[in-house]
C-alpha atoms as a PDB file:
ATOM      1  CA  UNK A   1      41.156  96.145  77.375  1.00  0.00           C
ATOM      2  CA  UNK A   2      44.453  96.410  75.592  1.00  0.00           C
ATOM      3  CA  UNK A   3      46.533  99.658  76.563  1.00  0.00           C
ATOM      4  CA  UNK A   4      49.502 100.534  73.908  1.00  0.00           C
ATOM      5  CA  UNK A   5      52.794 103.003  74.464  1.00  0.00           C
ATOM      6  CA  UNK A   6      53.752 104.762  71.061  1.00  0.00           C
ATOM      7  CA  UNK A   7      57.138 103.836  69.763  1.00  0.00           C
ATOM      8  CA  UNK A   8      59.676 104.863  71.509  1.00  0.00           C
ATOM      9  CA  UNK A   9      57.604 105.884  74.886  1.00  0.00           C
ATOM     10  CA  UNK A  10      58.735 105.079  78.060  1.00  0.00           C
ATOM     11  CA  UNK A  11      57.617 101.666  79.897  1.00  0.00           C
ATOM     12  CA  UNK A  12      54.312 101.951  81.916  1.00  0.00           C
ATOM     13  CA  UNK A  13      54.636 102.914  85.600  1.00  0.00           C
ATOM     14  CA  UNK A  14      53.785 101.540  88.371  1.00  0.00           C
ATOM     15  CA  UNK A  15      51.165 104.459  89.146  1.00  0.00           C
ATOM     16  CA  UNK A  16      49.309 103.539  86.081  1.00  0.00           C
ATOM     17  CA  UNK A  17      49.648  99.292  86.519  1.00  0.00           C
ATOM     18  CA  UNK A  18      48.243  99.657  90.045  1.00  0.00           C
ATOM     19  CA  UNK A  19      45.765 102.181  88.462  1.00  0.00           C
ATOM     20  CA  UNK A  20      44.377  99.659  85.667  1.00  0.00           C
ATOM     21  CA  UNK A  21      44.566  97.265  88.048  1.00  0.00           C
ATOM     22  CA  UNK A  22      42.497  98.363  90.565  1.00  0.00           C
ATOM     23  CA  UNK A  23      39.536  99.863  87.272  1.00  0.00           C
ATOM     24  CA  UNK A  24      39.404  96.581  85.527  1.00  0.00           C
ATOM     25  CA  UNK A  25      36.675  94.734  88.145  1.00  0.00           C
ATOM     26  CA  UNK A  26      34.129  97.308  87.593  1.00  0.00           C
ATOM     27  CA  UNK A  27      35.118  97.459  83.953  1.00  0.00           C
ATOM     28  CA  UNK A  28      34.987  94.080  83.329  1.00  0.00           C
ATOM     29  CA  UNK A  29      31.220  93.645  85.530  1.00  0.00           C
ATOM     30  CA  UNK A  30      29.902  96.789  82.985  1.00  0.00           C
ATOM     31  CA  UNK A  31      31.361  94.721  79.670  1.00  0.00           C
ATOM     32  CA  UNK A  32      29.076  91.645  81.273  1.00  0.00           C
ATOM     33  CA  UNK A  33      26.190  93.812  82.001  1.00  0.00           C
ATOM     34  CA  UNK A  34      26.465  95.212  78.659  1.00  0.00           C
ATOM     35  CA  UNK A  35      26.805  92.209  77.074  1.00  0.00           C
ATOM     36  CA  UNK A  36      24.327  90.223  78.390  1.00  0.00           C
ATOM     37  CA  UNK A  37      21.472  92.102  77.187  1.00  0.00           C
ATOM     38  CA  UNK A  38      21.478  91.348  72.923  1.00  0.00           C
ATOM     39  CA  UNK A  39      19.977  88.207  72.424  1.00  0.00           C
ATOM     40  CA  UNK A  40      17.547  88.873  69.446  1.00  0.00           C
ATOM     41  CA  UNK A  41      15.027  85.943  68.191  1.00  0.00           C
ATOM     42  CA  UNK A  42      16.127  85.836  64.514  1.00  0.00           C
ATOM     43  CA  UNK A  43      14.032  83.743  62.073  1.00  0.00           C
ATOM     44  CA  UNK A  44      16.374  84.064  58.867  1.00  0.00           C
ATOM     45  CA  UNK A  45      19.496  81.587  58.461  1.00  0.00           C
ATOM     46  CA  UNK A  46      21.136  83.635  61.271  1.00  0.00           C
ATOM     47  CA  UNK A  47      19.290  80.776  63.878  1.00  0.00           C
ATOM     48  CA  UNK A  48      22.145  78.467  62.117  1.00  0.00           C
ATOM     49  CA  UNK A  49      23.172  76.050  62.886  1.00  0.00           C
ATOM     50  CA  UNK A  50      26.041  76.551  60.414  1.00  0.00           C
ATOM     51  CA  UNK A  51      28.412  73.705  59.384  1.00  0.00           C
ATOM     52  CA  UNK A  52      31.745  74.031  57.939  1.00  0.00           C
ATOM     53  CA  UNK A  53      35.099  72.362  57.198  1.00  0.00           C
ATOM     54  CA  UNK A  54      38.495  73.566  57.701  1.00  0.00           C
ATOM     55  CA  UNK A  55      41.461  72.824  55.873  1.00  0.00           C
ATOM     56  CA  UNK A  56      44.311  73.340  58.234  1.00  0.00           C
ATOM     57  CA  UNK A  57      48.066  73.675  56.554  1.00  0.00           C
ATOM     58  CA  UNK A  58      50.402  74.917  58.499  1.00  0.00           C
ATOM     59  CA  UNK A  59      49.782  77.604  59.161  1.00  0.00           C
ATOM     60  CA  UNK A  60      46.987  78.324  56.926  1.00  0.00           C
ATOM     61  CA  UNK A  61      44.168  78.308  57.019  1.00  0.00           C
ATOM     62  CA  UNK A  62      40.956  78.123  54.412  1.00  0.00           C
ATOM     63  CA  UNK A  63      37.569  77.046  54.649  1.00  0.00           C
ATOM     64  CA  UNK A  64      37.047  74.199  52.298  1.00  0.00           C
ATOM     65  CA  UNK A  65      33.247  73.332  52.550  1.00  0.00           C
ATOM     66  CA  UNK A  66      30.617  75.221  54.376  1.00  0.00           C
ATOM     67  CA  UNK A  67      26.382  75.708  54.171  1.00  0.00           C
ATOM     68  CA  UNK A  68      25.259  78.816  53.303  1.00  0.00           C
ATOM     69  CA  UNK A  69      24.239  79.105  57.082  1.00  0.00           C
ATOM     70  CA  UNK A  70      27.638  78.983  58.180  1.00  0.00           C
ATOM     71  CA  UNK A  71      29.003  81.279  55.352  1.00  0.00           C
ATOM     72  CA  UNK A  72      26.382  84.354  56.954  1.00  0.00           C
ATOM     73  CA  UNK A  73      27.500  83.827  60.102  1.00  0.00           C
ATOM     74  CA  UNK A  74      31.028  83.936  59.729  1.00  0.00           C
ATOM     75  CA  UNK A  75      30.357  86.854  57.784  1.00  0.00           C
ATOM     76  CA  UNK A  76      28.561  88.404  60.609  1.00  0.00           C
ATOM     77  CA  UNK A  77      31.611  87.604  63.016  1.00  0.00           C
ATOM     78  CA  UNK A  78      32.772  91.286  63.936  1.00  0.00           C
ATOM     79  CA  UNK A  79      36.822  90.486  64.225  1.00  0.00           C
ATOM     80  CA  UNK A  80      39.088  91.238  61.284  1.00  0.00           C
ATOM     81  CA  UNK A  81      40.418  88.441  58.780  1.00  0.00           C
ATOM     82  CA  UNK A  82      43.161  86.378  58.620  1.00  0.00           C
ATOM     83  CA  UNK A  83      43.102  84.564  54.882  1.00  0.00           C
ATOM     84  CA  UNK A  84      39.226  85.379  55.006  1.00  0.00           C
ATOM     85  CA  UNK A  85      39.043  83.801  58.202  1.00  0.00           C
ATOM     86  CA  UNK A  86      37.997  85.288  61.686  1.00  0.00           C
ATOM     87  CA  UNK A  87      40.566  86.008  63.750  1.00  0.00           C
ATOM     88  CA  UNK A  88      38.261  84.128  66.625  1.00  0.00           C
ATOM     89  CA  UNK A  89      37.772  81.046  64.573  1.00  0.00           C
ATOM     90  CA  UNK A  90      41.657  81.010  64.004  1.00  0.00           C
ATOM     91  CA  UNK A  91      42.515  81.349  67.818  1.00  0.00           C
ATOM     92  CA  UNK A  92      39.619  78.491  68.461  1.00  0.00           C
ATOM     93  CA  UNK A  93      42.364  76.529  65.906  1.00  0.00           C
ATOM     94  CA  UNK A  94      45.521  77.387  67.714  1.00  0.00           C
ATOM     95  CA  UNK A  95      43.951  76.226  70.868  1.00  0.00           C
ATOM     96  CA  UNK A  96      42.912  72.938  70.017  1.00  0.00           C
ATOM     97  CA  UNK A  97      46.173  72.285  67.955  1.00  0.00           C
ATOM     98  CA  UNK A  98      48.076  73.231  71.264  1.00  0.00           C
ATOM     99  CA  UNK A  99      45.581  70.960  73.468  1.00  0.00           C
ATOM    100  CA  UNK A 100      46.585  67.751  71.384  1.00  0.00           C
ATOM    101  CA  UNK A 101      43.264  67.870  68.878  1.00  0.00           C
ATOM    102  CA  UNK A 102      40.345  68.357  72.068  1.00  0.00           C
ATOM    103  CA  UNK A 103      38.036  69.713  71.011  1.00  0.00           C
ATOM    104  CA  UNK A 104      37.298  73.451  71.463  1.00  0.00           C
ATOM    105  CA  UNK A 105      33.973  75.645  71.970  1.00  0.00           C
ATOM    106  CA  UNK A 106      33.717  79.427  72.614  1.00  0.00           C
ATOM    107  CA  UNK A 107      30.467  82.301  72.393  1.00  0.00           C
ATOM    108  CA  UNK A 108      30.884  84.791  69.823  1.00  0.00           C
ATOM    109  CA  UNK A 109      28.485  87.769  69.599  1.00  0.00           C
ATOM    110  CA  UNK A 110      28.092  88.516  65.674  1.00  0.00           C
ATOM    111  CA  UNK A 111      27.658  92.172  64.528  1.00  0.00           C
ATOM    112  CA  UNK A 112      23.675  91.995  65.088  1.00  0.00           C
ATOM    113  CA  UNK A 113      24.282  91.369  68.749  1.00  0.00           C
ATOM    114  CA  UNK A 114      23.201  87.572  69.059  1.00  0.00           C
ATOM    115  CA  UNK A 115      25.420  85.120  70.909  1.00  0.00           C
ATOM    116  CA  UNK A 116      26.509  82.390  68.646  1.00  0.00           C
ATOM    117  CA  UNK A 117      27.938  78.769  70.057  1.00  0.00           C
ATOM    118  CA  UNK A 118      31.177  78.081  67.851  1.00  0.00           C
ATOM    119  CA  UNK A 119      32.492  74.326  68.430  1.00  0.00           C
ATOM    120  CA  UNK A 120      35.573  73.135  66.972  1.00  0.00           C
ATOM    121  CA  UNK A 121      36.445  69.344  66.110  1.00  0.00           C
ATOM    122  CA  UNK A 122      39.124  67.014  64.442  1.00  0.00           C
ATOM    123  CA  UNK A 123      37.279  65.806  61.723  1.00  0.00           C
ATOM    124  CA  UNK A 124      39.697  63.227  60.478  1.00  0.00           C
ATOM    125  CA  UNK A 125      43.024  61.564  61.381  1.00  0.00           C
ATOM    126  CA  UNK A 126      45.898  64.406  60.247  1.00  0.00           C
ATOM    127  CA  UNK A 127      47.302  62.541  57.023  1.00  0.00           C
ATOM    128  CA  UNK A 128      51.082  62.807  58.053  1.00  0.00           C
ATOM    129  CA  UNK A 129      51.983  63.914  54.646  1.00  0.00           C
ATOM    130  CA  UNK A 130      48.603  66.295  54.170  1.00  0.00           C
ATOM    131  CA  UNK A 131      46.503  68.816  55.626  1.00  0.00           C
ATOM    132  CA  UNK A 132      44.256  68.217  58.963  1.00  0.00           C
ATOM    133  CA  UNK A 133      40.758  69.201  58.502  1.00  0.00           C
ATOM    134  CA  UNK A 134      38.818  70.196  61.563  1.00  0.00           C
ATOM    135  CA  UNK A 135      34.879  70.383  61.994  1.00  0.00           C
ATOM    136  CA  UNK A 136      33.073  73.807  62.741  1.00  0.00           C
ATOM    137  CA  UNK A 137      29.661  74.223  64.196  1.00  0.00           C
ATOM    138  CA  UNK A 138      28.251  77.490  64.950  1.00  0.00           C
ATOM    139  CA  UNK A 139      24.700  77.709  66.505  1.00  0.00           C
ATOM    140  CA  UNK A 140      22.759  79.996  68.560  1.00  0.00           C
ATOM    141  CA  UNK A 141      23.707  79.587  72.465  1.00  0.00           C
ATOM    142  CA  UNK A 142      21.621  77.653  74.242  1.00  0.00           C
ATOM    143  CA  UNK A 143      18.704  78.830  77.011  1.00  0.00           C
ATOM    144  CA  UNK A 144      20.637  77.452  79.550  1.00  0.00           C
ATOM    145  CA  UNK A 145      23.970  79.463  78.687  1.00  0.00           C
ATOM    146  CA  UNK A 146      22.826  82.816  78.391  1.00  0.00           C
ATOM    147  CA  UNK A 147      21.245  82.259  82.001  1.00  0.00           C
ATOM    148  CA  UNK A 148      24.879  81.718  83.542  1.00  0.00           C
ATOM    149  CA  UNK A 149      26.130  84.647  81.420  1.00  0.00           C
ATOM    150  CA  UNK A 150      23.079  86.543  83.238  1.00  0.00           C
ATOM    151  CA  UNK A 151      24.063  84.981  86.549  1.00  0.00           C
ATOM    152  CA  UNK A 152      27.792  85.735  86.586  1.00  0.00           C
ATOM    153  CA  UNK A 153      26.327  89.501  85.562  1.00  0.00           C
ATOM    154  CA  UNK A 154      24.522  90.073  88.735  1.00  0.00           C
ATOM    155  CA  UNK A 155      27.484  88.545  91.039  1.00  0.00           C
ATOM    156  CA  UNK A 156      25.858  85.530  92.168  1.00  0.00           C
ATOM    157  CA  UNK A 157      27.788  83.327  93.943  1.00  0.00           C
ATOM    158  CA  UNK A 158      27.766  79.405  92.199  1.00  0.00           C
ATOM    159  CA  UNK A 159      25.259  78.434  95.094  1.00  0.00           C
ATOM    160  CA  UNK A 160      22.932  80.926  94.331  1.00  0.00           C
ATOM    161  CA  UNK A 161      23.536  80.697  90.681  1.00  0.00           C
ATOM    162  CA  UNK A 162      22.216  76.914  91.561  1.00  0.00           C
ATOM    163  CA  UNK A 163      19.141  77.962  93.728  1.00  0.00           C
ATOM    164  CA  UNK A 164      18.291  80.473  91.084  1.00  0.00           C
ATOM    165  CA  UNK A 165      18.046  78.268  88.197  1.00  0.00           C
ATOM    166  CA  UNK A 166      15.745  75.429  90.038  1.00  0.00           C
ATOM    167  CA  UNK A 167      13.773  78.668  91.240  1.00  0.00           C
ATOM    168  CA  UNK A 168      13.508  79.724  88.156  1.00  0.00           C
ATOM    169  CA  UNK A 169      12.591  76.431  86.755  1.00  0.00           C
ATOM    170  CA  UNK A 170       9.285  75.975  89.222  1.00  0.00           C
ATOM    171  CA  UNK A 171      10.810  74.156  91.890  1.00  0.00           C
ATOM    172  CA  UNK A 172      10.067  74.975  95.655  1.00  0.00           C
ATOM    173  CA  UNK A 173      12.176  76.300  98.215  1.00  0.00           C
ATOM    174  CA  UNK A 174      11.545  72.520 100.007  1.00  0.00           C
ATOM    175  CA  UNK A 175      12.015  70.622  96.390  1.00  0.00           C
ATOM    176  CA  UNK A 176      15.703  72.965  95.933  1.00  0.00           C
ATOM    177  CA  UNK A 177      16.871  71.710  99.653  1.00  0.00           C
ATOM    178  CA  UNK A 178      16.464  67.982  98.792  1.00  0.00           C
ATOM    179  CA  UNK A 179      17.984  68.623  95.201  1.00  0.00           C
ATOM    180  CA  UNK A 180      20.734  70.296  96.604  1.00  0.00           C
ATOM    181  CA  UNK A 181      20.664  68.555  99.677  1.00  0.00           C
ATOM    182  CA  UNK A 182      21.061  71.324 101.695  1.00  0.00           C
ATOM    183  CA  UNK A 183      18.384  72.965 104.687  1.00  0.00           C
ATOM    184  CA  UNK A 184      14.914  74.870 104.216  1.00  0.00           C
ATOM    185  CA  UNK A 185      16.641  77.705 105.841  1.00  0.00           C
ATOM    186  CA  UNK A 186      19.691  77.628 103.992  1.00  0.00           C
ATOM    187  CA  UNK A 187      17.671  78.164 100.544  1.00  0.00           C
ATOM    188  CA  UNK A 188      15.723  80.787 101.755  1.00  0.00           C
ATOM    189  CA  UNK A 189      18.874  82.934 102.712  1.00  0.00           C
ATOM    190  CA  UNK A 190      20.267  82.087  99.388  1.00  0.00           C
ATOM    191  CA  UNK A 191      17.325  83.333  98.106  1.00  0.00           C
ATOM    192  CA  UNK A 192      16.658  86.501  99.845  1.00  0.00           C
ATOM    193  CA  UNK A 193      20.690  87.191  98.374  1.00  0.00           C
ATOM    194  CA  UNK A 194      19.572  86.385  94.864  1.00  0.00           C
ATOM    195  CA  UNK A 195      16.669  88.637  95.359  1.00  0.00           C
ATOM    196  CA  UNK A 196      18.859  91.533  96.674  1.00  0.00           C
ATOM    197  CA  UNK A 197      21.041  91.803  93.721  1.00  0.00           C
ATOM    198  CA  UNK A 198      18.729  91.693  90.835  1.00  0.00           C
ATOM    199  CA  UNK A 199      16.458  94.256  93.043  1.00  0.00           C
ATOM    200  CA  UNK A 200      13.554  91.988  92.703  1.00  0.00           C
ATOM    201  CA  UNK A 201      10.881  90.568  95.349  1.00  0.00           C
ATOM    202  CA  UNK A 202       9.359  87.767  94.000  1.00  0.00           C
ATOM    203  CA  UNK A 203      10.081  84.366  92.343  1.00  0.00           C
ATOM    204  CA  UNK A 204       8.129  85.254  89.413  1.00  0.00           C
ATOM    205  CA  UNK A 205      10.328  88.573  89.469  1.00  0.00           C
ATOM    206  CA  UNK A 206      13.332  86.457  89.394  1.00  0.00           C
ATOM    207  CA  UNK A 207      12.081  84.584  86.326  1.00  0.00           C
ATOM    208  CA  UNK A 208      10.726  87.828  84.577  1.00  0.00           C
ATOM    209  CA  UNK A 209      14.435  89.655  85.462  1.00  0.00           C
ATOM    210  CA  UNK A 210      16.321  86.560  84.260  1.00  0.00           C
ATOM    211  CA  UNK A 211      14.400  85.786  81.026  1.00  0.00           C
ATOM    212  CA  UNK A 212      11.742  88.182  80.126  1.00  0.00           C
ATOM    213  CA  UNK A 213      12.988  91.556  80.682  1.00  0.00           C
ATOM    214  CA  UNK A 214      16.450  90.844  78.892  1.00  0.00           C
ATOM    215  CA  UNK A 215      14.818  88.989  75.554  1.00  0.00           C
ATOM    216  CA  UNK A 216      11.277  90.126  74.933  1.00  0.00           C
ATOM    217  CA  UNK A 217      11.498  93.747  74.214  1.00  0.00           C
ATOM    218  CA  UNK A 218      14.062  93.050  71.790  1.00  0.00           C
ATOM    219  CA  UNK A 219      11.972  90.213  69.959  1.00  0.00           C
ATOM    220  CA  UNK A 220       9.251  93.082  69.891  1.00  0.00           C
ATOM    221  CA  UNK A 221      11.245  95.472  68.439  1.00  0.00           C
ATOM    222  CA  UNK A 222      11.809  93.401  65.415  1.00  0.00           C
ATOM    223  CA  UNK A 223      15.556  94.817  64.686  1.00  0.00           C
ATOM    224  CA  UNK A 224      18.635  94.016  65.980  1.00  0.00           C
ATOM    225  CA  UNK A 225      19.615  96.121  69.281  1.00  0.00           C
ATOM    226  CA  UNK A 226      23.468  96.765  70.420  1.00  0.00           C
ATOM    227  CA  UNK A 227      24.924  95.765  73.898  1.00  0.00           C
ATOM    228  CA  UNK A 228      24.017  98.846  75.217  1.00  0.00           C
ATOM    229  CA  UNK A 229      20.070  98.894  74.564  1.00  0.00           C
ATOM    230  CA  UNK A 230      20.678 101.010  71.325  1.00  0.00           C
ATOM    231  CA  UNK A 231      19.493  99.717  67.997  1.00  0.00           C
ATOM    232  CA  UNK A 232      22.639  99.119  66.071  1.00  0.00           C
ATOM    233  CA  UNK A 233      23.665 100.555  63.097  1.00  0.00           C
ATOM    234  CA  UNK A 234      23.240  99.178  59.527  1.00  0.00           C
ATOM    235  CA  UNK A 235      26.911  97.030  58.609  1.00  0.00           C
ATOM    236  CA  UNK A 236      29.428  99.022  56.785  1.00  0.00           C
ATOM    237  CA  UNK A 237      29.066  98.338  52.616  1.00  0.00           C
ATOM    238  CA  UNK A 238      31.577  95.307  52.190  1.00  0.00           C
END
């Protein structure tokens, strides 16, 4: 949330910091909750994964190569341009020129509402007397990540985040102890926690709250739904 004063207007007051301030938790656990909820199986060249190369000058920058893949899906990236390029995809380039060349990863969610993986690379040695050229892959997220975006959405602690996932996975409550190395009891009060905030009662609850209930409808419904359950509209003409 970005809050603006019109030219000219005087400074924000303390009133209104405190105020913001003491709004943004519950703001920012809705945004997750929203969020969390638009992963759509796609069968078209949206599944990616895209591939593209960079051409980094400056401060330019232009895409030089990239598969069609990768052309839809940057396409399908909702921020405005910069030289035709996403304003995400440049900040993904100012942060790993400031890191030294590490490489740099980040989700995206594209207009449709699915959660893209973007990962950005050095591709080559920087010529000292040329352009650097830097790798980008951009691929649906992962299983795995979308169920510790869900996770952090229901306020679960990293312990139970940990007990929910080998739960979730088919372990027992004695097989999560020894992987986590912790006691029988200790598990099932971690459990009864995890249980309590995503107002379920079972382990196959937990795996229908975590998994099914957030994806299936939505691969049912055949068209792409918005972050708040509603089918989004059709993209503006280009």
């Amino acid at each position: 949330m970005v809050l603006f004063r019109e030219t000219g207007a005087p400074d924000f007051t303390e009133a209104e910091i405190e105020l913001v301030a003491a709004v943004a938790p519950d703001i920012a656990t809705a945004v997750r909750r929203t969020l969390l909820v638009t992963e759509i199986a796609h069968r078209d060249v949206e599944q990616g994964p895209g591939m593209a190369v960079l051409r980094v000058d400056g401060l330019r920058i232009d895409v030089e190569l990239a598969s069609r893949a990768a052309r839809v899906l940057l396409d399908q990236m909702p921020d405005s341009r910069i030289d035709g390029v996403p304003v995400g995809v440049v900040m993904l380039v100012s942060r790993l020129v400031a890191s030294g060349g590490r490489r740099q990863s980040a989700r995206v969610r594209l207009r449709t509402g699915r959660w893209m993986s973007v990962q950005l690379d050095v591709l080559e040695p920087a010529d000292a007397a040329g352009p650097e050229r830097l790798s980008l892959v951009i691929e649906p997220v992962a299983p795995y990540e979308l169920a510790a975006v869900i996770a952090e959405a229901y306020g679960l602690t990293p312990r139970e985040r940990e007990v929910a996932r080998l739960v979730v996975a088919g372990n027992s409550n004695p097989q999560v102890a020894v992987a986590l190395s912790i006691s029988l009891t200790t598990v099932q009060d971690h459990l009864k926690k995890v249980f309590a905030k995503l107002g379920v009662v079972s382990r196959h609850e937990l795996t229908a709250r975590m998994f099914f209930d957030q994806y299936l409808p939505r691969q049912l419904s055949g068209v792409p739904v918005g972050g708040d359950g509603w089918y989004l509209p059709a993209a503006p003409p280009r």
